[in-house]
C-alpha atoms as a PDB file:
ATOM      1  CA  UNK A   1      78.137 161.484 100.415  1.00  0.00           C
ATOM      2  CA  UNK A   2      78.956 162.859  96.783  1.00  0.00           C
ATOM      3  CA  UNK A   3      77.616 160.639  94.220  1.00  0.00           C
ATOM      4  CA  UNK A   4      81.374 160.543  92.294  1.00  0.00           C
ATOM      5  CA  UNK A   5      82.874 159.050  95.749  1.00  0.00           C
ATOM      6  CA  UNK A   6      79.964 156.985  96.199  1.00  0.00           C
ATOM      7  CA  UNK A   7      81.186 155.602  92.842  1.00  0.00           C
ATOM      8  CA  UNK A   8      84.531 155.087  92.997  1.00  0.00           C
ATOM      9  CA  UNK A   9      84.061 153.094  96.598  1.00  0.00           C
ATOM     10  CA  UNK A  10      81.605 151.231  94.338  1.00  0.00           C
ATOM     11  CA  UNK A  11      84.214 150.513  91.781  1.00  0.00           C
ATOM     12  CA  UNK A  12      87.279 149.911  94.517  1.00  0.00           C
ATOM     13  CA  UNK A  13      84.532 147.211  95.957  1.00  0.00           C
ATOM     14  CA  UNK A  14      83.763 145.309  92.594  1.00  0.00           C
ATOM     15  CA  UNK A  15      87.576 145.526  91.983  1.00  0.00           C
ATOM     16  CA  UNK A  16      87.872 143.940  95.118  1.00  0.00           C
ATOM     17  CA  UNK A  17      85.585 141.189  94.801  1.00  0.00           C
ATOM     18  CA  UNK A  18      86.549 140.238  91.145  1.00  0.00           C
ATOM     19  CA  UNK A  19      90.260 140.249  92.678  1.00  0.00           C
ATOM     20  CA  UNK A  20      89.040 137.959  95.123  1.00  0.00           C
ATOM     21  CA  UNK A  21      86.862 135.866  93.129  1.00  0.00           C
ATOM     22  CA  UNK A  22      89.776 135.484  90.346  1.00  0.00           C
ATOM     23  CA  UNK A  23      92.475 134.239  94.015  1.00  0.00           C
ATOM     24  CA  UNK A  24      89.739 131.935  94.899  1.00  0.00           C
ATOM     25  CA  UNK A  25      88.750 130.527  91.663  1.00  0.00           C
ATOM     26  CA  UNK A  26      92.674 130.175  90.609  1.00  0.00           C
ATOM     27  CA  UNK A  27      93.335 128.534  94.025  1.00  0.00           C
ATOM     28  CA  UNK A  28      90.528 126.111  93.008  1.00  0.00           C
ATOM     29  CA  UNK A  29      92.440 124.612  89.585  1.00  0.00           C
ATOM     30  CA  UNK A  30      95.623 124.900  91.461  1.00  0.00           C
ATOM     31  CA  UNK A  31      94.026 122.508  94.239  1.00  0.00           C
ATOM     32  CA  UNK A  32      92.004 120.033  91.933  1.00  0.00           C
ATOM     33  CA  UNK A  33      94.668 120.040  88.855  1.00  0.00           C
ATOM     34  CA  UNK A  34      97.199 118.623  91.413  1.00  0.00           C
ATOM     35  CA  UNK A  35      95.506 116.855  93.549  1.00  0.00           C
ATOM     36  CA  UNK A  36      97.089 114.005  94.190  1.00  0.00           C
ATOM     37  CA  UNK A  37      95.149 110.746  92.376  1.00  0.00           C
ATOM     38  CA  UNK A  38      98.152 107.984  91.590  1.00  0.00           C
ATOM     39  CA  UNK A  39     100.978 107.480  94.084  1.00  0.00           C
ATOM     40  CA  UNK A  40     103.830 105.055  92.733  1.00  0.00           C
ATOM     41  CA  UNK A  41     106.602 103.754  95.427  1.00  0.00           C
ATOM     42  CA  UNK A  42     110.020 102.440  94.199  1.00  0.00           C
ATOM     43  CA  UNK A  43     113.021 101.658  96.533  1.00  0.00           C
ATOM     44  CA  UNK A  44     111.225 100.326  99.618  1.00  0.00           C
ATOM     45  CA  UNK A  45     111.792  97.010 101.363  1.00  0.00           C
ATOM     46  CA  UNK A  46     111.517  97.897 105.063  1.00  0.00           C
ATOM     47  CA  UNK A  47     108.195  99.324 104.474  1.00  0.00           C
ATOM     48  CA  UNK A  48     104.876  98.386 102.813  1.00  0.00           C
ATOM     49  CA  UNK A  49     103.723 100.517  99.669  1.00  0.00           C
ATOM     50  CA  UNK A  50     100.977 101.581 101.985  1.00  0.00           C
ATOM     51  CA  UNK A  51     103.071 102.466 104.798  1.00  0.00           C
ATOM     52  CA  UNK A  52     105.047 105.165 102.622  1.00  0.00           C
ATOM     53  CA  UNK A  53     102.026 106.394 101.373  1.00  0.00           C
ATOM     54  CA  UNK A  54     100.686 106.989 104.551  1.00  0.00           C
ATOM     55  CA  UNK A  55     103.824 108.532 105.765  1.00  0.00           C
ATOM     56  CA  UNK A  56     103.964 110.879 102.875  1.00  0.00           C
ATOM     57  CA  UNK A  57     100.134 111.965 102.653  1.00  0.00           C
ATOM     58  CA  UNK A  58      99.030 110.827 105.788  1.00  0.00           C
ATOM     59  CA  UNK A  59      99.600 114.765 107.441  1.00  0.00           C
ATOM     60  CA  UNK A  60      96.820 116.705 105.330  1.00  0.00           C
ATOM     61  CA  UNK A  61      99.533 116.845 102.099  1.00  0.00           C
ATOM     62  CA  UNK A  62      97.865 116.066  98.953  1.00  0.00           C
ATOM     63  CA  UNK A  63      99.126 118.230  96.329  1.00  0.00           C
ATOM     64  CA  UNK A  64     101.840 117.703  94.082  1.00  0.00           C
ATOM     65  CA  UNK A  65     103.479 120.968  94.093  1.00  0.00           C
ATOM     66  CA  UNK A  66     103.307 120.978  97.957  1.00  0.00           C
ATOM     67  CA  UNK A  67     104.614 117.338  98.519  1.00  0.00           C
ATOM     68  CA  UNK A  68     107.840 118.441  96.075  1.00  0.00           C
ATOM     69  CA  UNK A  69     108.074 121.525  98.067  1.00  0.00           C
ATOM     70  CA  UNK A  70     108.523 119.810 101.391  1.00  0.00           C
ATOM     71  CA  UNK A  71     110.524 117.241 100.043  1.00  0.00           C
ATOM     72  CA  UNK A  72     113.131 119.322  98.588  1.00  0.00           C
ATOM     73  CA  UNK A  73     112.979 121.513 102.072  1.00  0.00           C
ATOM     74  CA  UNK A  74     113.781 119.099 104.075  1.00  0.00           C
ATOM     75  CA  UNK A  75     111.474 115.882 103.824  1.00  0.00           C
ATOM     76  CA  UNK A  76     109.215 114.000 105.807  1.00  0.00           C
ATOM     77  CA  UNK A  77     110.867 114.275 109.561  1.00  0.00           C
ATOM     78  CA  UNK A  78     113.019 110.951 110.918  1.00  0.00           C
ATOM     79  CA  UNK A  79     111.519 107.640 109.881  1.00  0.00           C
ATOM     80  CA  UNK A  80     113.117 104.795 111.448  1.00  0.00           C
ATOM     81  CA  UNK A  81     115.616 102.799 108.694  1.00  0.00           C
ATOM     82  CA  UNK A  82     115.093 105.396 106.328  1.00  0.00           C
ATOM     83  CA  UNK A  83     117.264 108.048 104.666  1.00  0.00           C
ATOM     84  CA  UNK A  84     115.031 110.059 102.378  1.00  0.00           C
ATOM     85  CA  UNK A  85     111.371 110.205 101.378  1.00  0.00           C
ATOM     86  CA  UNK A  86     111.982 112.183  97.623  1.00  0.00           C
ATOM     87  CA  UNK A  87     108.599 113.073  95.536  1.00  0.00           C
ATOM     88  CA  UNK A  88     108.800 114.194  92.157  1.00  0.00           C
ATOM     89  CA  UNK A  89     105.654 114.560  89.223  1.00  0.00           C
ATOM     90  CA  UNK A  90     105.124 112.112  87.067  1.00  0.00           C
ATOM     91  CA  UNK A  91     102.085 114.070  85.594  1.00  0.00           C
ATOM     92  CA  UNK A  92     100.089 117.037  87.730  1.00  0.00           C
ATOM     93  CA  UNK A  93      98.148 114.401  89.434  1.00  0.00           C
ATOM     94  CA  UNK A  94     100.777 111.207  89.542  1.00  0.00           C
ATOM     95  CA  UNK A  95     103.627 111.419  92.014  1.00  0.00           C
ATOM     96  CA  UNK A  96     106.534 108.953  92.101  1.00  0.00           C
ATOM     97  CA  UNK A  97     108.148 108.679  95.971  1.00  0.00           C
ATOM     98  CA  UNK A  98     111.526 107.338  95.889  1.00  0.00           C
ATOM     99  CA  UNK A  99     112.279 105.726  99.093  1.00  0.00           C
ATOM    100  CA  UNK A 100     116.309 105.727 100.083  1.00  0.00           C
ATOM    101  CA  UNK A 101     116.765 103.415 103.251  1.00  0.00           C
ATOM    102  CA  UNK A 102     119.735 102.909 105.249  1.00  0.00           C
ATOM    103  CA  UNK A 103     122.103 100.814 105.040  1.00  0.00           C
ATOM    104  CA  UNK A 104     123.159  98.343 107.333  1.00  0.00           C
ATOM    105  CA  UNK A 105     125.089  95.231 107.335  1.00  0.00           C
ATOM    106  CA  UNK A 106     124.756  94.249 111.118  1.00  0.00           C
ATOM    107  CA  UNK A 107     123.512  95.202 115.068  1.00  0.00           C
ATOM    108  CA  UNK A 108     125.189  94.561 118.098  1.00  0.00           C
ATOM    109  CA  UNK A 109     122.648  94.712 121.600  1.00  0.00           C
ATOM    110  CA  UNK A 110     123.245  97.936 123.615  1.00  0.00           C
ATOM    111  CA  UNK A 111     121.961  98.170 127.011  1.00  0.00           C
ATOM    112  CA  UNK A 112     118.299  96.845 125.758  1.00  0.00           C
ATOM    113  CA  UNK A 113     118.542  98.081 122.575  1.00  0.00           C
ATOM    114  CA  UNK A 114     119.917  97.087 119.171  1.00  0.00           C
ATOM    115  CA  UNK A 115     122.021  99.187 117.110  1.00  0.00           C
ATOM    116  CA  UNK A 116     122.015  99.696 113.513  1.00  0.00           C
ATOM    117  CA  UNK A 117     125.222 100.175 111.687  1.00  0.00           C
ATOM    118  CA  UNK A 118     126.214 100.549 108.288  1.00  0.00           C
ATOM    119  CA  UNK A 119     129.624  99.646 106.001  1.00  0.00           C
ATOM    120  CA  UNK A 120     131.825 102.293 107.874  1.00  0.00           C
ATOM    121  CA  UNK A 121     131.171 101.099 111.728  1.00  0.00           C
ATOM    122  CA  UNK A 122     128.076 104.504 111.714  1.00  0.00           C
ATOM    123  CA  UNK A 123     125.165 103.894 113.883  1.00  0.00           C
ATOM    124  CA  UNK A 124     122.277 104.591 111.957  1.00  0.00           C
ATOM    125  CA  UNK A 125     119.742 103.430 114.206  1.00  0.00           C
ATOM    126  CA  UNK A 126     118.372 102.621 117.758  1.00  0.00           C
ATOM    127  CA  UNK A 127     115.604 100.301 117.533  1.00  0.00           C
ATOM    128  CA  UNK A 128     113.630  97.180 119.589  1.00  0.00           C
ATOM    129  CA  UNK A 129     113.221  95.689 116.446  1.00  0.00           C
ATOM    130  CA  UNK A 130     114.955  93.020 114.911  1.00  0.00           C
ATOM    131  CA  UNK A 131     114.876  93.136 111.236  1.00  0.00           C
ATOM    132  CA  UNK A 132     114.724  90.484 109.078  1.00  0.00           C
ATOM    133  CA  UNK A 133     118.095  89.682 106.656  1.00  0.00           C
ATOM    134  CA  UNK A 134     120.659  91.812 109.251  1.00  0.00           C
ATOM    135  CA  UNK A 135     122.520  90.116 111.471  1.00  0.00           C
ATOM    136  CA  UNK A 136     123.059  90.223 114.638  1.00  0.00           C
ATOM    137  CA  UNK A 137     127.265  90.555 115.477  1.00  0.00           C
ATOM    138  CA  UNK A 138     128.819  89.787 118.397  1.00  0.00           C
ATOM    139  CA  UNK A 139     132.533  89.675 120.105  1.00  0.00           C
ATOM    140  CA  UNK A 140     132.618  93.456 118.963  1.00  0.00           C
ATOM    141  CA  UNK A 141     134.175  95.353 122.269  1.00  0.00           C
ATOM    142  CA  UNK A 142     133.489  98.826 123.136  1.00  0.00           C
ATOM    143  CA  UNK A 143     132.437 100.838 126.257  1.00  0.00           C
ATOM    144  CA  UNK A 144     130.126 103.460 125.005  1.00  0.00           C
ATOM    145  CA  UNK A 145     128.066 103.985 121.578  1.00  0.00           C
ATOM    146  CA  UNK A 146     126.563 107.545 120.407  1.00  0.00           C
ATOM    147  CA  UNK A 147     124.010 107.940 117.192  1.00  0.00           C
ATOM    148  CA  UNK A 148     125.196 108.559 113.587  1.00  0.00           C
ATOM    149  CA  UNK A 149     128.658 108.284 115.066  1.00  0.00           C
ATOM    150  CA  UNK A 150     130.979 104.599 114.149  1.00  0.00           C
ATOM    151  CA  UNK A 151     131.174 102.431 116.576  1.00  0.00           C
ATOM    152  CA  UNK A 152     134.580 102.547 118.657  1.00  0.00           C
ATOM    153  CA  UNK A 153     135.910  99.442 118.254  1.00  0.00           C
ATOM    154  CA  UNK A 154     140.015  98.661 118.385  1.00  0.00           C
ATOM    155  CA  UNK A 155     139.963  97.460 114.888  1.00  0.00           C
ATOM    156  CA  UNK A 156     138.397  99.341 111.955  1.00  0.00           C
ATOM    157  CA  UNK A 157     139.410  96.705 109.425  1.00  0.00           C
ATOM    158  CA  UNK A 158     136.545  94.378 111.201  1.00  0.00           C
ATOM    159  CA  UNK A 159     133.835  96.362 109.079  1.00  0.00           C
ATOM    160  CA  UNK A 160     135.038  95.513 106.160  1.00  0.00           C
ATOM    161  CA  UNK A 161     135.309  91.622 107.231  1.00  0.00           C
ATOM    162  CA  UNK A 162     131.958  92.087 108.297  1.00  0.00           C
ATOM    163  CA  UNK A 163     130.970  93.930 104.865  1.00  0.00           C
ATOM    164  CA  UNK A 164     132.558  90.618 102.993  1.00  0.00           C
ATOM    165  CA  UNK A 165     131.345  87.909 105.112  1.00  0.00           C
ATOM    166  CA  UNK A 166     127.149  89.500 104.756  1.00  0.00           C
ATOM    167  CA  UNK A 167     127.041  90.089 101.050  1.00  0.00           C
ATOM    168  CA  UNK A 168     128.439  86.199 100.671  1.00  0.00           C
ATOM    169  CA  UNK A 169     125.735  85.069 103.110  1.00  0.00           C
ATOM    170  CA  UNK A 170     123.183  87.230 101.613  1.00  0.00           C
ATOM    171  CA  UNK A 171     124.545  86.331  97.630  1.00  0.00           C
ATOM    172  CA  UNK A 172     123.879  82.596  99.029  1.00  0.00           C
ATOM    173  CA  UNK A 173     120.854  82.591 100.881  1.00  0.00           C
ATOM    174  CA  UNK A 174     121.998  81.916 103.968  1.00  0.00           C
ATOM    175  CA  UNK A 175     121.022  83.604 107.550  1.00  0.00           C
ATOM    176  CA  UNK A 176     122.835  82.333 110.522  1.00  0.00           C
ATOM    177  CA  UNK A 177     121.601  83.619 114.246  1.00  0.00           C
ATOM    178  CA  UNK A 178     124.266  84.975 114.965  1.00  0.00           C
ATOM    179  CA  UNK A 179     127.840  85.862 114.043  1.00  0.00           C
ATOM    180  CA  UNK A 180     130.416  86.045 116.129  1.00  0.00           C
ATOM    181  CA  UNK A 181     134.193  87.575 115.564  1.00  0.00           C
ATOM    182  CA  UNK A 182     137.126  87.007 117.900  1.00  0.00           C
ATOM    183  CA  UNK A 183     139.577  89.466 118.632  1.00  0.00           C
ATOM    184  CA  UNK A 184     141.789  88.140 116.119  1.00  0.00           C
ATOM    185  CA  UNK A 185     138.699  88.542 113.683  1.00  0.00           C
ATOM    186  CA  UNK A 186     137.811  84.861 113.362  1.00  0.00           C
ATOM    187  CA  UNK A 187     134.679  84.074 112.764  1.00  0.00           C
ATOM    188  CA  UNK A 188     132.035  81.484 113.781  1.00  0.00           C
ATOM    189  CA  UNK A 189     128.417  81.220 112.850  1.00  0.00           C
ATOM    190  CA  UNK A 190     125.561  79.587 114.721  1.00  0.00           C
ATOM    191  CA  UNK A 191     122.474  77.651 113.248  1.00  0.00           C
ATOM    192  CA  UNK A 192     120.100  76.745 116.202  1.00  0.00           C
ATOM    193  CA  UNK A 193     122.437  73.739 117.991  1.00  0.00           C
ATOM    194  CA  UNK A 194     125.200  73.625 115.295  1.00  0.00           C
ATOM    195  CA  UNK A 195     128.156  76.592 114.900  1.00  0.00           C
ATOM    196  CA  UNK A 196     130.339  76.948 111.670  1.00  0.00           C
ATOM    197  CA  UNK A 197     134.219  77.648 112.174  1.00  0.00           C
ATOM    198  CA  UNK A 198     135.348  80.008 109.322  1.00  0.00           C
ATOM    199  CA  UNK A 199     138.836  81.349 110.889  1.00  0.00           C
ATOM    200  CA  UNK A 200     140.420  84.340 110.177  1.00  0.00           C
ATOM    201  CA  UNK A 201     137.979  85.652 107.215  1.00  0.00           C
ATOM    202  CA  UNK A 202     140.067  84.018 104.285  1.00  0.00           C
ATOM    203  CA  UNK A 203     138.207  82.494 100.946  1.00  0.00           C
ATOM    204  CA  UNK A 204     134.322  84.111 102.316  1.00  0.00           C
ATOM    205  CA  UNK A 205     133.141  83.566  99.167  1.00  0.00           C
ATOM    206  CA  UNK A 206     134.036  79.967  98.670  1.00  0.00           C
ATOM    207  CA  UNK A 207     133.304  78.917 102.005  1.00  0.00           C
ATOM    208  CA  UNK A 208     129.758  80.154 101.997  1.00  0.00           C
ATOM    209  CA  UNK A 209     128.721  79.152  99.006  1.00  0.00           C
ATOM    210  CA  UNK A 210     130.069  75.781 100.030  1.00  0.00           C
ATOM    211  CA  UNK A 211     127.922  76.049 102.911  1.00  0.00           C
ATOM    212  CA  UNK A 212     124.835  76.935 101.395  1.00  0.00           C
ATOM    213  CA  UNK A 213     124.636  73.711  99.624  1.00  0.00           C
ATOM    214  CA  UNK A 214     123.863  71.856 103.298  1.00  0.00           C
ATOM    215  CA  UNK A 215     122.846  74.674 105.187  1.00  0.00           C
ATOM    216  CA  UNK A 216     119.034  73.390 105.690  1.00  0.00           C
ATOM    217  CA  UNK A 217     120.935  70.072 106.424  1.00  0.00           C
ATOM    218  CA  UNK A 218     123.184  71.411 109.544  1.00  0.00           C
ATOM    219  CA  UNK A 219     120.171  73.720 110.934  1.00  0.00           C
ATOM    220  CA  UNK A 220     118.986  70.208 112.095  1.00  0.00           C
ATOM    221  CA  UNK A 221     122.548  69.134 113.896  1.00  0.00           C
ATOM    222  CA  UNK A 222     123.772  69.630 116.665  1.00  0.00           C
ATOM    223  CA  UNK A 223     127.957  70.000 116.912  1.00  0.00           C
ATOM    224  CA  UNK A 224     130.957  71.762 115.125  1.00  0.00           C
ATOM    225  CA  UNK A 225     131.985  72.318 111.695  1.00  0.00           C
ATOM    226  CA  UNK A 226     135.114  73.133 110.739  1.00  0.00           C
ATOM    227  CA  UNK A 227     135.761  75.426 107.315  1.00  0.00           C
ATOM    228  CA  UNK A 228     138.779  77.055 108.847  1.00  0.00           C
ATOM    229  CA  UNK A 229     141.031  75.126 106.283  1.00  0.00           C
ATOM    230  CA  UNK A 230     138.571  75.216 103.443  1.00  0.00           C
ATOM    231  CA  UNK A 231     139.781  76.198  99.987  1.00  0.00           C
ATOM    232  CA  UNK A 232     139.568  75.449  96.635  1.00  0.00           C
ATOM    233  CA  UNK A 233     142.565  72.763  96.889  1.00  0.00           C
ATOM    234  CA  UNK A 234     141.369  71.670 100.148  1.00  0.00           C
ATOM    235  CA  UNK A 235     137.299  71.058 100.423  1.00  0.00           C
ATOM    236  CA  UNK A 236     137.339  68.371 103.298  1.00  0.00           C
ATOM    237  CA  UNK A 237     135.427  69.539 105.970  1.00  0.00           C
ATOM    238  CA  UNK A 238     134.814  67.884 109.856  1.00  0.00           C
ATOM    239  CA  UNK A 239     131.664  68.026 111.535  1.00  0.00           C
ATOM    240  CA  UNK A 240     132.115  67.352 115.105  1.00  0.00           C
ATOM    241  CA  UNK A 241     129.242  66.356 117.220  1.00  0.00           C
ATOM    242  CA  UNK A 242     125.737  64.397 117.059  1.00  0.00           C
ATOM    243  CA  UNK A 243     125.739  62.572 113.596  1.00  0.00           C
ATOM    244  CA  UNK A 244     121.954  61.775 113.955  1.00  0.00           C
END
């Protein structure tokens, strides 16, 4: 072989490995500088801080650049009760995950299952779980129920008494068993042995926060009380059943 190709394959080959070298050590900084090392979680209730750490980093991502990459392509797959994972960089090692769950103000039982639904009627989840601070509904009539799709009842205007009626209860600290709306939308609430007439879904706000002030009282009674009538100018109630 002639000694000036001999050379230049000499030169193409140190090219070539301080090409290589330069990838590999650049890949190196890129992989240590952004490591991930702090991991703050803001917007979660349904989870643990753990638990969205785990679902975020628990699949072999542990960069910064990569985790903001996913998450603006598309996130982190379908995690029950939630709506979006979003990372963003605090600092080239610190990422913040902003958790954005789903909302839901009630569940009805479905063949087996409970369903999920949100302010507009939607279905936003199938789950065996029962989840703490959503109520279940009842009285709600319908024949067949598909995902991420509102559930067909004959009334629409019942989501929005059912809207009304759980951001009094949860304002007011107060978590019945179950709530249950006629056709005519009138609703009753049940404690354990005792249920709570409301009627037709007039004064919420003052009737709840009326009740909350006995609530732990009636969760030991067994019998009726009547709010149907309750209003500012008229705050006599009737309990109706066992007055021990």
């Amino acid at each position: 072989m002639p000694l000036d190709v001999k050379r230049r394959k000499n030169r193409t080959w140190i090219v070539a490995g301080a090409v290589l070298a330069a990838v590999l050590f650049a890949a190196a900084v890129f992989l240590n500088v952004f490591a991930v090392r702090e991991v703050t979680v803001e917007g979660n209730e349904r989870y643990t801080d753990e638990e969205i750490k785990d679902l975020v980093l628990g699949k072999g991502y542990s960069n910064t650049l990569l985790l903001m990459a996913r998450s603006s392509s598309g996130g982190f797959g379908n995690i029950p009760f939630i709506s979006t994972l979003e990372v963003e960089a605090v600092s080239a090692g610190h990422i913040r995950i902003r958790v954005y769950e789903k909302m839901m103000i009630g569940y009805v039982e479905y063949l087996g299952t409970n369903l999920y639904f949100d302010k507009d009627g939607i279905v936003v989840e199938s789950s065996s779980e029962i989840l703490e601070g959503v109520p279940k509904i009842s009285g709600l009539k319908f024949s067949e129920v598909t995902l991420y799709e509102k559930l067909p009842v004959e009334d629409d205007h019942v989501f929005q008494v059912i809207l009304n009626l759980t951001q009094a209860l949860d304002k007011n600290g107060v978590f019945p068993d179950l709530i249950y709306l006629s056709k005519r939308m009138e609703i009753t609430l049940y404690f354990n042995e005792a249920k709570v007439l409301f009627g037709a879904g007039e004064k919420i706000d003052e009737k709840v926060a009326n009740l909350a002030s006995f609530i732990e009282d009636l969760k030991t009674r067994k019998g009726v009380l009547h709010m149907e009538n309750f209003s500012e100018d008229n705050t006599s109630i009737i309990f109706d059943g066992d007055d021990g």
